[in-house]
PDB file of N, CA and C in Angstrom:
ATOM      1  N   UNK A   1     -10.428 -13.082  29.465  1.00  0.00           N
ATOM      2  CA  UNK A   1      -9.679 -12.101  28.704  1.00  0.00           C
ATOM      3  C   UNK A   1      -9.106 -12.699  27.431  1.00  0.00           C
ATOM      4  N   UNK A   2      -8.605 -13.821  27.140  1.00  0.00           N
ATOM      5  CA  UNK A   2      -8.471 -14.727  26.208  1.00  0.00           C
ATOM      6  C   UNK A   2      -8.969 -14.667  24.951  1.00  0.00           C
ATOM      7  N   UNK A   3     -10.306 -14.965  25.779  1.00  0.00           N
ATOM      8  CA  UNK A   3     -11.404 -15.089  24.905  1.00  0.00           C
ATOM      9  C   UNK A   3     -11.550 -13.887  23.854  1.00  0.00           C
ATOM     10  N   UNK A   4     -11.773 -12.640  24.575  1.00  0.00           N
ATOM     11  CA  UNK A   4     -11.777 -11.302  23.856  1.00  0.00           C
ATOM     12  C   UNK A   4     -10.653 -10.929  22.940  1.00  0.00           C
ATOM     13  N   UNK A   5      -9.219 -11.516  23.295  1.00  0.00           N
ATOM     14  CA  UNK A   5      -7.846 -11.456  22.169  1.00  0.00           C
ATOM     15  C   UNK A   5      -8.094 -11.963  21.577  1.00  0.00           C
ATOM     16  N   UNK A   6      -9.157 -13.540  21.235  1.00  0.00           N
ATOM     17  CA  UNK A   6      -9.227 -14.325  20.017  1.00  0.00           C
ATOM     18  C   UNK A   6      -9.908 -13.377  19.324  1.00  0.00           C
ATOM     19  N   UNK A   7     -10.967 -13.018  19.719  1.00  0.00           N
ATOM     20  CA  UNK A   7     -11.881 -12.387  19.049  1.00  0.00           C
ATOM     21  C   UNK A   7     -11.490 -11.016  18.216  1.00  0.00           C
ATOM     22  N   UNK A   8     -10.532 -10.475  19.019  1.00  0.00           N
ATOM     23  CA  UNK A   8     -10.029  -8.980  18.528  1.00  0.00           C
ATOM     24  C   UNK A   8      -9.134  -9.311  17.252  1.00  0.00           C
ATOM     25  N   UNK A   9      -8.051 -10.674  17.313  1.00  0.00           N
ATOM     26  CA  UNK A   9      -7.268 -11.187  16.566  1.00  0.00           C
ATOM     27  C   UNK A   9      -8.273 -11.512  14.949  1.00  0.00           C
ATOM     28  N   UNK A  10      -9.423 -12.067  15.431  1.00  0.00           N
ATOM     29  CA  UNK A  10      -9.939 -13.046  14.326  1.00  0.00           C
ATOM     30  C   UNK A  10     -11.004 -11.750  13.638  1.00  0.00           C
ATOM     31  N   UNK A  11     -11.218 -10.838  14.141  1.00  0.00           N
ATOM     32  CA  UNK A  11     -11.463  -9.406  13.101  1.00  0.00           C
ATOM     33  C   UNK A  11     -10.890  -8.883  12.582  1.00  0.00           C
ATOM     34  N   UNK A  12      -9.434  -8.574  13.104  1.00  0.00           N
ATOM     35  CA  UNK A  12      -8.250  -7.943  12.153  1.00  0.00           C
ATOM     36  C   UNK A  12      -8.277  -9.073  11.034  1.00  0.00           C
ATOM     37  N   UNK A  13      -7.797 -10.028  12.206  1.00  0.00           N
ATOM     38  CA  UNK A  13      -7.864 -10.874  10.307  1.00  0.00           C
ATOM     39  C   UNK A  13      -8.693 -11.166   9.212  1.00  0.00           C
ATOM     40  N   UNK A  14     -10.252 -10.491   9.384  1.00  0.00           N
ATOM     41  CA  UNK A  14     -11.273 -10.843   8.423  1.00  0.00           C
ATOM     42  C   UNK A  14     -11.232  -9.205   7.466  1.00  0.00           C
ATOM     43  N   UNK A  15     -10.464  -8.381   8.437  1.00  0.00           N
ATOM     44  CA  UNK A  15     -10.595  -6.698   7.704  1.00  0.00           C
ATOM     45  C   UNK A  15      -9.256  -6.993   6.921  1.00  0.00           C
ATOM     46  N   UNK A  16      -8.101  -7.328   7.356  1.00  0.00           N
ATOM     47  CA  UNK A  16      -6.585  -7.588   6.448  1.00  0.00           C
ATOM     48  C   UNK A  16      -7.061  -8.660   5.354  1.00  0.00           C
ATOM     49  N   UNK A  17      -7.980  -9.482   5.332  1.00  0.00           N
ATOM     50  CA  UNK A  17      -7.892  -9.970   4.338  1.00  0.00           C
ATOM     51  C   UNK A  17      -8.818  -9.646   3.264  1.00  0.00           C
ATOM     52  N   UNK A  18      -9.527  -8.391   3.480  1.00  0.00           N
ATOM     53  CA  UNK A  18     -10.312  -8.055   2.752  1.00  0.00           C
ATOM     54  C   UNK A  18      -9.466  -7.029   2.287  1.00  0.00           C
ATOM     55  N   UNK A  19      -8.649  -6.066   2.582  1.00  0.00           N
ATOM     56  CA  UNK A  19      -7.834  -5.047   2.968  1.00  0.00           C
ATOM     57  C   UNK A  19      -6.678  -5.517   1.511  1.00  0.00           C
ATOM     58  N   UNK A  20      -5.823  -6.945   1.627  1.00  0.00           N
ATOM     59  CA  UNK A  20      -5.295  -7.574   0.802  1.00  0.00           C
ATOM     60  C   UNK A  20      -5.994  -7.752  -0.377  1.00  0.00           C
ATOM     61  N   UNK A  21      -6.895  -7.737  -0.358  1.00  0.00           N
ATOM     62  CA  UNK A  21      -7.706  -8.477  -1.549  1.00  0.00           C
ATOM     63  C   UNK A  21      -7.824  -7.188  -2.504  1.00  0.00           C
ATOM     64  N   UNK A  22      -8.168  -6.014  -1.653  1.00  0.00           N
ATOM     65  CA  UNK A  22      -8.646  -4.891  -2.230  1.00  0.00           C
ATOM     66  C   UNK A  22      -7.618  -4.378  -2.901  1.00  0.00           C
ATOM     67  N   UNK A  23      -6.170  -4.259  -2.066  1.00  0.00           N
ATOM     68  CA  UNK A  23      -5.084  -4.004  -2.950  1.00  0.00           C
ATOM     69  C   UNK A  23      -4.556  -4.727  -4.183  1.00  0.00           C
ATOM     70  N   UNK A  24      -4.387  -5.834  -3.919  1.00  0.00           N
ATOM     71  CA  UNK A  24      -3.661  -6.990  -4.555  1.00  0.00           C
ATOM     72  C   UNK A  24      -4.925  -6.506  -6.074  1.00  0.00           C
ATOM     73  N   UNK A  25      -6.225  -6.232  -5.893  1.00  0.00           N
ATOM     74  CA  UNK A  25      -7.548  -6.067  -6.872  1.00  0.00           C
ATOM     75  C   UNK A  25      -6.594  -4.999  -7.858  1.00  0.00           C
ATOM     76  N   UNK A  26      -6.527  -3.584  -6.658  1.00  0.00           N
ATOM     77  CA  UNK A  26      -6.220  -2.751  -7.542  1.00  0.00           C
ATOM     78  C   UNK A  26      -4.846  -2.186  -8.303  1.00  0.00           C
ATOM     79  N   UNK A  27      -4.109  -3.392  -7.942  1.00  0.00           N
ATOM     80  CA  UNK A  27      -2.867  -3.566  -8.645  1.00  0.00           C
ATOM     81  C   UNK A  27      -2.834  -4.190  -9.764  1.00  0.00           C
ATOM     82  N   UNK A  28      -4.313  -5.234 -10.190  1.00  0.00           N
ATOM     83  CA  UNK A  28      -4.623  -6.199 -10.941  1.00  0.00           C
ATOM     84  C   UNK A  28      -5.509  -5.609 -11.621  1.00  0.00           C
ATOM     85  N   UNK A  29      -6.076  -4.477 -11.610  1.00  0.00           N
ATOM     86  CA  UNK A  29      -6.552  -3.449 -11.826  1.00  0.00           C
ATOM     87  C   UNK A  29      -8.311  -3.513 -12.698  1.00  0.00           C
ATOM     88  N   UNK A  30      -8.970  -4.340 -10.995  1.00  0.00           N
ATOM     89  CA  UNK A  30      -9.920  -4.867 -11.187  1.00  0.00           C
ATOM     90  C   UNK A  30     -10.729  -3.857 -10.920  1.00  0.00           C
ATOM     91  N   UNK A  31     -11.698  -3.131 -11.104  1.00  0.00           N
ATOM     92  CA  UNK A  31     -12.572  -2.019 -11.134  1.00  0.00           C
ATOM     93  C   UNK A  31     -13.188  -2.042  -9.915  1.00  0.00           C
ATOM     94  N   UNK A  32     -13.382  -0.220  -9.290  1.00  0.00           N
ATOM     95  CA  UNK A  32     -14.131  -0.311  -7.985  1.00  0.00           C
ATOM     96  C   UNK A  32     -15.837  -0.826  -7.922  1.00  0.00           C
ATOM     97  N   UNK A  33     -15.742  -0.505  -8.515  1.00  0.00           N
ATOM     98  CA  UNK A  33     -17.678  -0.419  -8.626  1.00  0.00           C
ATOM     99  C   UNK A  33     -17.689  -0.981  -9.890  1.00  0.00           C
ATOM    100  N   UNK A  34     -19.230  -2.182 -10.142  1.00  0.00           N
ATOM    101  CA  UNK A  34     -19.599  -2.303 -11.467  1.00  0.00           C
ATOM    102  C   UNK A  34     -19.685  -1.638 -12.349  1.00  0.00           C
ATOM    103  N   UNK A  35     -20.531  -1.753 -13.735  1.00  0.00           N
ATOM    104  CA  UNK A  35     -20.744  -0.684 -14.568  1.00  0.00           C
ATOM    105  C   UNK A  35     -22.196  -0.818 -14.079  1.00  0.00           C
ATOM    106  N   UNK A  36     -22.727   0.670 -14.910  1.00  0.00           N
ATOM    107  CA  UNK A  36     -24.006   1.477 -14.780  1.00  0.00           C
ATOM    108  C   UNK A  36     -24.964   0.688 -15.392  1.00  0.00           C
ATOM    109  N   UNK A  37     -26.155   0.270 -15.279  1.00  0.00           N
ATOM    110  CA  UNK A  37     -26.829   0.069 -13.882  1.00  0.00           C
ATOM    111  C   UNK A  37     -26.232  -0.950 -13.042  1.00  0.00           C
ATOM    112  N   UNK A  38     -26.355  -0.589 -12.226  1.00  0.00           N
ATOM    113  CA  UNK A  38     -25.288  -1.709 -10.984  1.00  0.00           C
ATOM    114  C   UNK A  38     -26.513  -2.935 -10.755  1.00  0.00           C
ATOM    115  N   UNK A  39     -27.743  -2.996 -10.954  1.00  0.00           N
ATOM    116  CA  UNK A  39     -28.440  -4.026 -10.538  1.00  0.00           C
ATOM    117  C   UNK A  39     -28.095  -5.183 -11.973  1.00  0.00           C
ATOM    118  N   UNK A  40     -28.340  -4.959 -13.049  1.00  0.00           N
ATOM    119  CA  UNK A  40     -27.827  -5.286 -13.904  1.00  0.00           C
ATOM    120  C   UNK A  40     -26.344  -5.962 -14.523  1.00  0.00           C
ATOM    121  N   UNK A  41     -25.515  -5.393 -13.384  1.00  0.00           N
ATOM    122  CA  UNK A  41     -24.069  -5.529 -14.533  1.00  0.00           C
ATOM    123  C   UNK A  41     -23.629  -6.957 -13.514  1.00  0.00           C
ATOM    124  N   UNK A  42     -22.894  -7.229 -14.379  1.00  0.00           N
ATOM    125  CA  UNK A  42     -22.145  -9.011 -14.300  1.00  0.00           C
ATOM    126  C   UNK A  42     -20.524  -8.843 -14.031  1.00  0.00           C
ATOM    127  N   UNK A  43     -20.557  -7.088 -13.982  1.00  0.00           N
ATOM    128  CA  UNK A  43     -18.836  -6.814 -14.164  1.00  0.00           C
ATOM    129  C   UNK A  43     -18.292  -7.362 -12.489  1.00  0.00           C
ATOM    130  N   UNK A  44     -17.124  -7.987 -13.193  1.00  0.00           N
ATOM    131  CA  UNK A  44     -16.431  -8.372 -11.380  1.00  0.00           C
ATOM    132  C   UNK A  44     -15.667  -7.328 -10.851  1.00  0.00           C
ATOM    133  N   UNK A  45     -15.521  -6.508  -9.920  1.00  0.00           N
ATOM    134  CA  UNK A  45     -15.468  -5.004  -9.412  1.00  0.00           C
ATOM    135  C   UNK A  45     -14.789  -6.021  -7.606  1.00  0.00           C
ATOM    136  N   UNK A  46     -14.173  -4.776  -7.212  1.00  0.00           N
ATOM    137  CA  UNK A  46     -13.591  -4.992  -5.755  1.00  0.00           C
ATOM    138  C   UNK A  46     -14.476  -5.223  -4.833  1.00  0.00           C
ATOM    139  N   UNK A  47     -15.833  -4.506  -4.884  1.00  0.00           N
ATOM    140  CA  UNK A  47     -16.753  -4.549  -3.687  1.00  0.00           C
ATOM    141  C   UNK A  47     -17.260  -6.084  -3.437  1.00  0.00           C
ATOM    142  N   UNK A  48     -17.739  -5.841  -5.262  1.00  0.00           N
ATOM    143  CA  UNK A  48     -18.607  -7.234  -5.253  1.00  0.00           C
ATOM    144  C   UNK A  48     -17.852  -8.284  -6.718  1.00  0.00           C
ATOM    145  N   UNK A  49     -17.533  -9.363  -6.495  1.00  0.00           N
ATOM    146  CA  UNK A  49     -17.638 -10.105  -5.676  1.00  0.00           C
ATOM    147  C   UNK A  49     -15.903 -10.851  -4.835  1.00  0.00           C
ATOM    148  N   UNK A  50     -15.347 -10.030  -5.180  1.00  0.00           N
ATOM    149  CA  UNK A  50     -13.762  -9.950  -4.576  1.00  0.00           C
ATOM    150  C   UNK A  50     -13.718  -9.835  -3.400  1.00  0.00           C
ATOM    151  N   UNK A  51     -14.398  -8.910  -2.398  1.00  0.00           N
ATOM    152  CA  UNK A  51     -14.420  -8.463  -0.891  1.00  0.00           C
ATOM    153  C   UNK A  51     -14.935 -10.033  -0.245  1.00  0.00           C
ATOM    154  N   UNK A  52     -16.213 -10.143  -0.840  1.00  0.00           N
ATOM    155  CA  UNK A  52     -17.194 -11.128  -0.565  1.00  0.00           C
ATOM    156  C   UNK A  52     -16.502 -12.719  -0.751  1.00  0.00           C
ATOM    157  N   UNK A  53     -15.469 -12.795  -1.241  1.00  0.00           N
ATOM    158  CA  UNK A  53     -14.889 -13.965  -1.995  1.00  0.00           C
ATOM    159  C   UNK A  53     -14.145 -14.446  -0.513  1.00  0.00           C
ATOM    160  N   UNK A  54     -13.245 -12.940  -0.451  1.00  0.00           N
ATOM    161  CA  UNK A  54     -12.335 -12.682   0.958  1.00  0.00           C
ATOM    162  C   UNK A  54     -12.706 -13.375   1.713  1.00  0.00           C
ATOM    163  N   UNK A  55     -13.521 -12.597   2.438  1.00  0.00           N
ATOM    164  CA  UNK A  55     -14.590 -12.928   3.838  1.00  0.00           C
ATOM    165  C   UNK A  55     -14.734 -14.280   3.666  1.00  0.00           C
ATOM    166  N   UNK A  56     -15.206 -15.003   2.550  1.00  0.00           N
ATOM    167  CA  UNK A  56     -15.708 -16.319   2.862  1.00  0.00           C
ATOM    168  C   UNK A  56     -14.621 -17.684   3.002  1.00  0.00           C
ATOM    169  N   UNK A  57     -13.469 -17.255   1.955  1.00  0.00           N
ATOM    170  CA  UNK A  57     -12.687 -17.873   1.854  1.00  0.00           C
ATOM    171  C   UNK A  57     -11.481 -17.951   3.547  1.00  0.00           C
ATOM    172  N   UNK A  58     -11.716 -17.081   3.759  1.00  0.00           N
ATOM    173  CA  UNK A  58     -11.179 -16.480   5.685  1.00  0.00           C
ATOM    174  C   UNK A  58     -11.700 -17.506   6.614  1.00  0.00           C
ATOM    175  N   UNK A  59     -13.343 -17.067   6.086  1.00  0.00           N
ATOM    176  CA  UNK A  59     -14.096 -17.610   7.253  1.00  0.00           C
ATOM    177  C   UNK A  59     -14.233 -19.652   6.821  1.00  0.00           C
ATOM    178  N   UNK A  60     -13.746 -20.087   6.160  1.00  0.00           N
ATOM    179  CA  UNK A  60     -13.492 -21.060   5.738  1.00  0.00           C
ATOM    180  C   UNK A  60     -12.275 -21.895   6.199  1.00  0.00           C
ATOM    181  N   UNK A  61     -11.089 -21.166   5.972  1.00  0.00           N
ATOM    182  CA  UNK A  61      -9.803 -21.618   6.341  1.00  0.00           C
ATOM    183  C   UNK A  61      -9.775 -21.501   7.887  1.00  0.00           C
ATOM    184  N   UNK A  62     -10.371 -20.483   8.652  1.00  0.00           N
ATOM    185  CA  UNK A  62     -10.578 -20.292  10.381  1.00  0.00           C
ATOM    186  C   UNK A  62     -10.982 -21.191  10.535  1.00  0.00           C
ATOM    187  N   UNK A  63     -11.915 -22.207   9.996  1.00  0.00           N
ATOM    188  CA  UNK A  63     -13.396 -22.922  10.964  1.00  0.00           C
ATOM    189  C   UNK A  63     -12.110 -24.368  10.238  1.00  0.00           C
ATOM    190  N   UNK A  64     -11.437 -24.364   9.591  1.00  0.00           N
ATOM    191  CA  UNK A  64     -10.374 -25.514   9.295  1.00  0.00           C
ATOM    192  C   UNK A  64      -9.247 -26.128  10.089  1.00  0.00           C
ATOM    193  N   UNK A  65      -8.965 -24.307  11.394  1.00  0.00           N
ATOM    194  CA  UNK A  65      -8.315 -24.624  12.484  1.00  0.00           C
ATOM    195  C   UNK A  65      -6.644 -23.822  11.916  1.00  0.00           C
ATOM    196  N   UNK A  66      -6.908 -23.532  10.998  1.00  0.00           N
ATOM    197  CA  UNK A  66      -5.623 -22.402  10.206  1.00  0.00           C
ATOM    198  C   UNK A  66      -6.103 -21.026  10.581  1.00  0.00           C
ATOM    199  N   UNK A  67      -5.960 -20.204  11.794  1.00  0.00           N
ATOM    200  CA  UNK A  67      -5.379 -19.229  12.071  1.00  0.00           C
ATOM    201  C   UNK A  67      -4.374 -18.044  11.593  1.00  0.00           C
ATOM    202  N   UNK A  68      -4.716 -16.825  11.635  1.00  0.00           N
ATOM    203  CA  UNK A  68      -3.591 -16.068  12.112  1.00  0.00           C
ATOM    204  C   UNK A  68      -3.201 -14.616  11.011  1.00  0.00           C
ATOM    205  N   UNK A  69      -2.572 -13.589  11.031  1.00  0.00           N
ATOM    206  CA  UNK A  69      -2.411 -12.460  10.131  1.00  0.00           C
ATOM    207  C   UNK A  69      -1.818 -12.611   8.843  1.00  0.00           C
ATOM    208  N   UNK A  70      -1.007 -13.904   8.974  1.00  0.00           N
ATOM    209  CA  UNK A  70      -0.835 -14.076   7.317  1.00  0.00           C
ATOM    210  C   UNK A  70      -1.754 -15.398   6.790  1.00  0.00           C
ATOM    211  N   UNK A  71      -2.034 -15.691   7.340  1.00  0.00           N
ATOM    212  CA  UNK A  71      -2.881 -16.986   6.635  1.00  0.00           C
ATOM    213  C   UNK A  71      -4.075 -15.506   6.114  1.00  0.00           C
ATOM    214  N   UNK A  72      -4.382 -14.576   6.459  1.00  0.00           N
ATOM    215  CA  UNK A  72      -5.428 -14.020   6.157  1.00  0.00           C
ATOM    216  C   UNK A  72      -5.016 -12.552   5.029  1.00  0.00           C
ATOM    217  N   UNK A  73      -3.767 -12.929   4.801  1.00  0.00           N
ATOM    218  CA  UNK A  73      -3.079 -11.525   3.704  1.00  0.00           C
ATOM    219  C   UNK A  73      -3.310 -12.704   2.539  1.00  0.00           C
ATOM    220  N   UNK A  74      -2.648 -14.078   2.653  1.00  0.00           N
ATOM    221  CA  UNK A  74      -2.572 -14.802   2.065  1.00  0.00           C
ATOM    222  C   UNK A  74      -3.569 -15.051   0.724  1.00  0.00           C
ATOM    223  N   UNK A  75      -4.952 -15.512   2.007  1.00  0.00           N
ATOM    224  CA  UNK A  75      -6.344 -15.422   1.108  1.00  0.00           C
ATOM    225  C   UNK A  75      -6.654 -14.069   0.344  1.00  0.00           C
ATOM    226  N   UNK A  76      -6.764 -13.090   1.414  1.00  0.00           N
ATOM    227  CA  UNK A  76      -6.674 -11.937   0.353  1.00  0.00           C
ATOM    228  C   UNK A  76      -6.362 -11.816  -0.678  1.00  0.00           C
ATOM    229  N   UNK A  77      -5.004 -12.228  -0.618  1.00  0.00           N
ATOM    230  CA  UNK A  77      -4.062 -12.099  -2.256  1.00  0.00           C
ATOM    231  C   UNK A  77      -4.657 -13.469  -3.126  1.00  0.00           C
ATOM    232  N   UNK A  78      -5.020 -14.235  -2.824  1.00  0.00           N
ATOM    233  CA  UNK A  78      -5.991 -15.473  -3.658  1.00  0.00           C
ATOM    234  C   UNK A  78      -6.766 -15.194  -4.516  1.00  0.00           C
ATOM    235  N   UNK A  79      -7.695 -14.904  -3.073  1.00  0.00           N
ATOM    236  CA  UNK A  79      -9.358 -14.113  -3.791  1.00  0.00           C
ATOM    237  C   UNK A  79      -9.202 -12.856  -4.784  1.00  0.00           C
ATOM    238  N   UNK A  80      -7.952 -12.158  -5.049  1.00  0.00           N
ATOM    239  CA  UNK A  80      -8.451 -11.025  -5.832  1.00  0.00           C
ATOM    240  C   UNK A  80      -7.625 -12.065  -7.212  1.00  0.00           C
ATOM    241  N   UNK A  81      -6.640 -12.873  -7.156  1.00  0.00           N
ATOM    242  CA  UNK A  81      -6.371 -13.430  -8.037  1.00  0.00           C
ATOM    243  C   UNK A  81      -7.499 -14.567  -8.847  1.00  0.00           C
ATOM    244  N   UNK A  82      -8.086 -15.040  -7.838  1.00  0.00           N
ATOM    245  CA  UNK A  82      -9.062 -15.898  -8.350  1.00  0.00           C
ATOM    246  C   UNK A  82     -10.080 -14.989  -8.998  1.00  0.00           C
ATOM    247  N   UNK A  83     -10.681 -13.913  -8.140  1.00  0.00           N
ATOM    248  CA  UNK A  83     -11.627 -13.134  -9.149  1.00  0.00           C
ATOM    249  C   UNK A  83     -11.332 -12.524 -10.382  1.00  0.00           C
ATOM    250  N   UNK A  84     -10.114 -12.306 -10.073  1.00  0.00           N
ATOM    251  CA  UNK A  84      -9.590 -11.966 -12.006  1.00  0.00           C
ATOM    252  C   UNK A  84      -9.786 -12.840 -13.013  1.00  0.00           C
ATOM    253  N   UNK A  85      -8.945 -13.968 -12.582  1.00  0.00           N
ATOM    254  CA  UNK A  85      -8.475 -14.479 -13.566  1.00  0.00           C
ATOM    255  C   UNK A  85      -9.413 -15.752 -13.691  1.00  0.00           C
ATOM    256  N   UNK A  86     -10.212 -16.221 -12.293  1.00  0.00           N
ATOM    257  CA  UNK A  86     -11.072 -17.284 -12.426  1.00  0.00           C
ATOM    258  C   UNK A  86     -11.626 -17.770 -12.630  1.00  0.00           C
ATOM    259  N   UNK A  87     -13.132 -16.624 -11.957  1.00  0.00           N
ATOM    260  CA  UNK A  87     -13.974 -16.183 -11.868  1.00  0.00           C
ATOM    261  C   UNK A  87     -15.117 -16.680 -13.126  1.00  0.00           C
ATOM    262  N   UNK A  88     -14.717 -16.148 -14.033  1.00  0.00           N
ATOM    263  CA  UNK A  88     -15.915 -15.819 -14.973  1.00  0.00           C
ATOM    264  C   UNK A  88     -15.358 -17.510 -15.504  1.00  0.00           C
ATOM    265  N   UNK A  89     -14.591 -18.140 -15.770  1.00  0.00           N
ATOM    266  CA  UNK A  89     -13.973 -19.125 -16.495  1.00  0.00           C
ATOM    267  C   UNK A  89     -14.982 -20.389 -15.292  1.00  0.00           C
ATOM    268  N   UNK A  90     -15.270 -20.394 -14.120  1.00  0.00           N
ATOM    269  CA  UNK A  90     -15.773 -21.094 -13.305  1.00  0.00           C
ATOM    270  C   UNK A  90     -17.541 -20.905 -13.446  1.00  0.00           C
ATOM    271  N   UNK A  91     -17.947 -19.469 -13.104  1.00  0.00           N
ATOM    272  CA  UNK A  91     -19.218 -19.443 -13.036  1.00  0.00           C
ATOM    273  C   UNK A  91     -19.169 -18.224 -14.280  1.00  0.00           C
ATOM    274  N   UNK A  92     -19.935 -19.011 -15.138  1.00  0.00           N
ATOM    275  CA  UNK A  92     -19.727 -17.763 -16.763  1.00  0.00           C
ATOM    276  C   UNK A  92     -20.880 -16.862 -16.420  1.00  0.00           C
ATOM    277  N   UNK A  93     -20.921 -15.322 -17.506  1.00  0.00           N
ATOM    278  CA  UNK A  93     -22.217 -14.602 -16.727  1.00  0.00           C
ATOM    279  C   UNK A  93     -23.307 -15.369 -18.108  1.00  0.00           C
ATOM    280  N   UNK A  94     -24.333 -14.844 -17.045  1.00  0.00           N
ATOM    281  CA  UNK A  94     -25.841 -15.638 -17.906  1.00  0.00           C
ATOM    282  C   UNK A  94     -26.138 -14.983 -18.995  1.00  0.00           C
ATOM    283  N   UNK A  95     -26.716 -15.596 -20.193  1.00  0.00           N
ATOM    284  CA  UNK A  95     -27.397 -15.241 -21.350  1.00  0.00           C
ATOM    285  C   UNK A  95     -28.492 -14.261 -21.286  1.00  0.00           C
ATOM    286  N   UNK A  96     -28.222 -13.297 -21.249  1.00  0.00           N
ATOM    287  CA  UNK A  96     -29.598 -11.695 -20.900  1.00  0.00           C
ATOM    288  C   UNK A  96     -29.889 -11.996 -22.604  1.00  0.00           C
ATOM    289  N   UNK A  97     -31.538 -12.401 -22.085  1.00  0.00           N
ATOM    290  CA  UNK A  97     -32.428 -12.094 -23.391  1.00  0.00           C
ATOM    291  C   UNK A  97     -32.505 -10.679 -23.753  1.00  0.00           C
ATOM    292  N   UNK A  98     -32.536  -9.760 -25.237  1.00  0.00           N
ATOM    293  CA  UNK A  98     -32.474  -8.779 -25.553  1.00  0.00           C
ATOM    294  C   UNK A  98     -33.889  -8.117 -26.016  1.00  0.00           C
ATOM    295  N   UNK A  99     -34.623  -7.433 -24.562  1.00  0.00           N
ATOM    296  CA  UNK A  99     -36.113  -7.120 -25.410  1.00  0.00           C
ATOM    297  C   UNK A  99     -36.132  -5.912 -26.672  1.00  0.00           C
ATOM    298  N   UNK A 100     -37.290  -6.273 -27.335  1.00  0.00           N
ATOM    299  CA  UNK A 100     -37.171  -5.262 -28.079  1.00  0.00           C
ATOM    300  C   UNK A 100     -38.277  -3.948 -27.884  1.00  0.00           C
TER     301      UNK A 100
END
């Protein structure tokens, strides 16, 4: 039975910290969705790559042996700060050749 509370525990905390991220985003007032065409755009948006930042940065600090509901609001609030303000300053977007 244990076993199944870790497990129930360590999903809330991967949805709250995505949950955090998403807010903390749209207080920072990072856009839901890319721009048009979405295969194309480089824009940093909540879904992608802020949610995705979450999750990894979670699943990172867990496997470190740091646990628990605020260690995982925490990251949340990181990752949407890092994707703002970081982000592009770390990995810049690529040079799109312009056909004619």
């Amino acid at each position: 039975m244990i076993i199944h509370a870790n497990v129930l525990i360590t999903m809330v905390s991967y949805i709250l910290a995505v949950m955090s991220a998403m807010i903390v985003g749209l207080i920072l007032r990072i856009p839901i969705l890319p721009e048009r065409p979405i295969r194309q755009s480089w824009t940093i948006s909540l879904i992608f790559p802020t949610s995705i930042i979450a999750l990894g940065l979670t699943a990172i600090i867990f496997k470190l042996g740091y646990e628990g509901l605020l260690i995982a609001v925490v990251v949340g609030v990181v990752s949407a700060i890092f994707a703002k303000y970081l982000l592009e300053r770390l990995l810049p977007k690529p040079q799109m050749e312009e056909s004619n």
